[in-house]
Protein backbone atom coordinates (compact mmCIF):
# COMPACT_ATOMS: atom_id res chain seq x y z
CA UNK A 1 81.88 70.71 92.75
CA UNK A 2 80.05 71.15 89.70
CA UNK A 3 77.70 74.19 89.18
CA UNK A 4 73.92 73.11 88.79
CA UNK A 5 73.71 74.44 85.38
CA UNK A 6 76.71 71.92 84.46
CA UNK A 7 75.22 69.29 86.62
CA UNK A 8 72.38 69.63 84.57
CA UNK A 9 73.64 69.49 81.20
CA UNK A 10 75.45 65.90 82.14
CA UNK A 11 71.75 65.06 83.90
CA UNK A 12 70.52 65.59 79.76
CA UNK A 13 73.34 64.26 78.41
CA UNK A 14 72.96 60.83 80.34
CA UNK A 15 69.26 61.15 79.95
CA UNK A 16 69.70 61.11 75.81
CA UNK A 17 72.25 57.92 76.60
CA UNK A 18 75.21 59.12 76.48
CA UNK A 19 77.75 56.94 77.80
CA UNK A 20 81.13 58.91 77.20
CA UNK A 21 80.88 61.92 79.74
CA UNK A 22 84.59 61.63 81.03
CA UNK A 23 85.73 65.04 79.06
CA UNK A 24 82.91 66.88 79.47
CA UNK A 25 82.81 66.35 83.32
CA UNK A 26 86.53 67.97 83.33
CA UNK A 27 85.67 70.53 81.22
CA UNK A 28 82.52 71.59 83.75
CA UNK A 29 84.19 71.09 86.72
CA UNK A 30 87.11 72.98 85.49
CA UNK A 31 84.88 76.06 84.51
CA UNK A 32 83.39 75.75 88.15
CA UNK A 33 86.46 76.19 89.59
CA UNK A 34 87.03 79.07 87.60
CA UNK A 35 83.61 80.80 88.28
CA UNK A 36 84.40 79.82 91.92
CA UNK A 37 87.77 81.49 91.57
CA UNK A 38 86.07 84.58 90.10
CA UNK A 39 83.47 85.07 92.84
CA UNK A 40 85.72 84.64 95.69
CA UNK A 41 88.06 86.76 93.97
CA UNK A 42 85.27 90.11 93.73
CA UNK A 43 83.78 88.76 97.45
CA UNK A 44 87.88 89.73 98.43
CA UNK A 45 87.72 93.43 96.65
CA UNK A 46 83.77 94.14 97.00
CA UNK A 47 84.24 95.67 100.60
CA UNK A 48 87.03 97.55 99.27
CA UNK A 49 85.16 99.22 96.83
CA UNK A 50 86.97 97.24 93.82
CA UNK A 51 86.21 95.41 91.09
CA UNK A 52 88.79 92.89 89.34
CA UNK A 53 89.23 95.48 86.49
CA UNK A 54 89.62 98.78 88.68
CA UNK A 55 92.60 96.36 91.11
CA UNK A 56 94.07 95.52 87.52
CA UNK A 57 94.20 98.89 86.97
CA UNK A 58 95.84 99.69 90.38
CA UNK A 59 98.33 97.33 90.33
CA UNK A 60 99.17 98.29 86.32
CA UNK A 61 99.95 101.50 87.46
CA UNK A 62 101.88 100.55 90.05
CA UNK A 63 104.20 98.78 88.71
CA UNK A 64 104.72 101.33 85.68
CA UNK A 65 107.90 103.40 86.13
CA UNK A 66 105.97 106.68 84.63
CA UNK A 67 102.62 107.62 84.32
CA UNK A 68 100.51 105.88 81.32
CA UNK A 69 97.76 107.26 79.21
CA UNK A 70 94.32 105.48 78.91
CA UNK A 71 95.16 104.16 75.62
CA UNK A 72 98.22 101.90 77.01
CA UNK A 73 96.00 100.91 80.23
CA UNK A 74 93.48 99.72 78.33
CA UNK A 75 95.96 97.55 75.83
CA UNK A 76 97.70 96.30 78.99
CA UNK A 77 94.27 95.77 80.92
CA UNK A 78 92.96 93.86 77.48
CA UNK A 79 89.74 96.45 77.71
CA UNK A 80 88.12 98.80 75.76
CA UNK A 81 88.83 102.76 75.83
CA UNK A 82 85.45 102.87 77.02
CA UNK A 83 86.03 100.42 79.24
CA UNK A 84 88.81 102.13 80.68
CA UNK A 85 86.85 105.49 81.03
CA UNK A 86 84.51 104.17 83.69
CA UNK A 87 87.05 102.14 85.53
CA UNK A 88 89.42 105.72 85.76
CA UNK A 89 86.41 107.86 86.65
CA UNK A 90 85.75 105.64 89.56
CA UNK A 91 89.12 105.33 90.81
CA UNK A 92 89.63 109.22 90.19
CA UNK A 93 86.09 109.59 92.35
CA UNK A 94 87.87 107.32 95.45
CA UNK A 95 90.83 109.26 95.03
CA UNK A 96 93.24 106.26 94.22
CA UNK A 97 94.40 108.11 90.82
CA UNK A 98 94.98 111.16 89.41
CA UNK A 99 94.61 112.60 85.98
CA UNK A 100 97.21 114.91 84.79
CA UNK A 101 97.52 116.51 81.08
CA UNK A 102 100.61 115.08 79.03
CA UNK A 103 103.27 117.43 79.17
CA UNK A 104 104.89 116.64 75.23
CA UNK A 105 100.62 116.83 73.98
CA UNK A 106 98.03 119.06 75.86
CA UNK A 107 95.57 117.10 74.43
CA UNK A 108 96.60 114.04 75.67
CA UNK A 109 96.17 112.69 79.75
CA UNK A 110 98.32 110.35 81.88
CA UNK A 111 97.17 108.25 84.76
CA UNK A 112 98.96 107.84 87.84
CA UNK A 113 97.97 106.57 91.34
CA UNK A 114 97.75 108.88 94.34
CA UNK A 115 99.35 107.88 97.72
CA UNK A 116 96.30 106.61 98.62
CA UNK A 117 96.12 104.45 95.58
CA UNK A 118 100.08 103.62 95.84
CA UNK A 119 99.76 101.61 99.15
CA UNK A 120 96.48 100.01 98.11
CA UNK A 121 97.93 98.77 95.26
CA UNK A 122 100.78 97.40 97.11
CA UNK A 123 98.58 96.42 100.02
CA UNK A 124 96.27 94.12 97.76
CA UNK A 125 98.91 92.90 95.25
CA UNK A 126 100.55 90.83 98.02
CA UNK A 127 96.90 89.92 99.31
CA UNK A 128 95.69 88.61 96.19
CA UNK A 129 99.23 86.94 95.43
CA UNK A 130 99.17 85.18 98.87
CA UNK A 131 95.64 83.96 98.93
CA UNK A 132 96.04 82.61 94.97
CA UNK A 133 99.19 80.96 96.26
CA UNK A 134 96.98 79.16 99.08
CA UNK A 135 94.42 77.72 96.43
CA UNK A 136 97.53 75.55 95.29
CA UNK A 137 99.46 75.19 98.51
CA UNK A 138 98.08 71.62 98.53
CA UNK A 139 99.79 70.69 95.56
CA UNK A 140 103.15 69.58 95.11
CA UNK A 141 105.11 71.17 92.56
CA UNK A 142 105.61 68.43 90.42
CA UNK A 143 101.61 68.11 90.50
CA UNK A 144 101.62 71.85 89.46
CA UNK A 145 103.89 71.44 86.86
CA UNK A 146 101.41 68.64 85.44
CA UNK A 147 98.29 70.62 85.44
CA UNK A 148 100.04 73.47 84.15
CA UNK A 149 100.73 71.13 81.07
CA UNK A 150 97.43 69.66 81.06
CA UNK A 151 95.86 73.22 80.86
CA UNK A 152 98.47 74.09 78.11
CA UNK A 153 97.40 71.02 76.01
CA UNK A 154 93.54 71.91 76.44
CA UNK A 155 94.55 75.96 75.30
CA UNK A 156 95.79 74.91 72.33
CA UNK A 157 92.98 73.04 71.10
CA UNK A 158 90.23 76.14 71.92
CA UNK A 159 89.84 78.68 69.22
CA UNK A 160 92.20 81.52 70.83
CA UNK A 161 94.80 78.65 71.91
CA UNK A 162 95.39 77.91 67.77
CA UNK A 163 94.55 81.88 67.31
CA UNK A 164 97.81 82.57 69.87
């Protein structure tokens, strides 16, 4: 399960003799799992057209009850302004959103989603919730509940864990 780049850094580690790989062999196959996650999650929204950040975007405006500027999508998204830019422009060139000037501040624009972008939104949103449920459907819920704590405990000892 492990990527060969972690594979190979446990290869070096045993090679220089060391004996005490337990945590390190979590920590790897737990960041394969998450690259894993990642890929399979862009392989999903590649033939759409999609990248993670543009169906963030999608589903953020979605669920907003009025339109939002680029400023609060990119503090909800956790992006950049500039970011944000290129992610809009692409979604404005598919026609999934729509750019319309603020009507309290003419120089100011708010971001909505097009009927188009509405029931794609919705469409994937229950996709994406379905298939992430069916990565854990194997797991009973008290075993979720104990990873869940496991991955708290690890959190709080990484930089932005004791930063939070």
């Amino acid at each position: 399960m492990l990527e060969p780049k972690h594979q190979a850094f446990l290869g070096e580690l045993q090679r220089r003799g060391h004996a005490e790989l337990d945590g390190l062999a979590q920590c790897f196959q737990l960041l394969s799992l998450s690259s894993a996650i990642d890929q399979d999650c862009a392989n999903r929204l590649a033939p759409l057209g999609l990248s993670e950040g543009r169906f963030v975007l999608l589903f953020l405006l979605q669920g907003a009850e009025q339109p939002l500027s680029p400023h609060q999508l990119a503090e909800r998204a956790g992006v950049t302004r500039a970011t944000i830019t290129g992610l809009l422009d692409g979604l404005a060139r598919d026609a999934l959103l729509e750019r319309h000037p603020d009507p309290d501040d003419k120089r100011r624009v708010n971001v909505r989603l097009t009927a188009a972008g509405e029931a794609l939104a919705v469409q994937l949103f229950d996709q994406h919730t379905q298939w992430i449920r069916s990565l854990f459907a194997d797991l009973t819920a008290q075993e979720r509940s104990l990873l869940s704590g496991m991955l708290c405990r690890i959190w709080a000892r990484t930089d932005a864990g004791k930063a939070a």
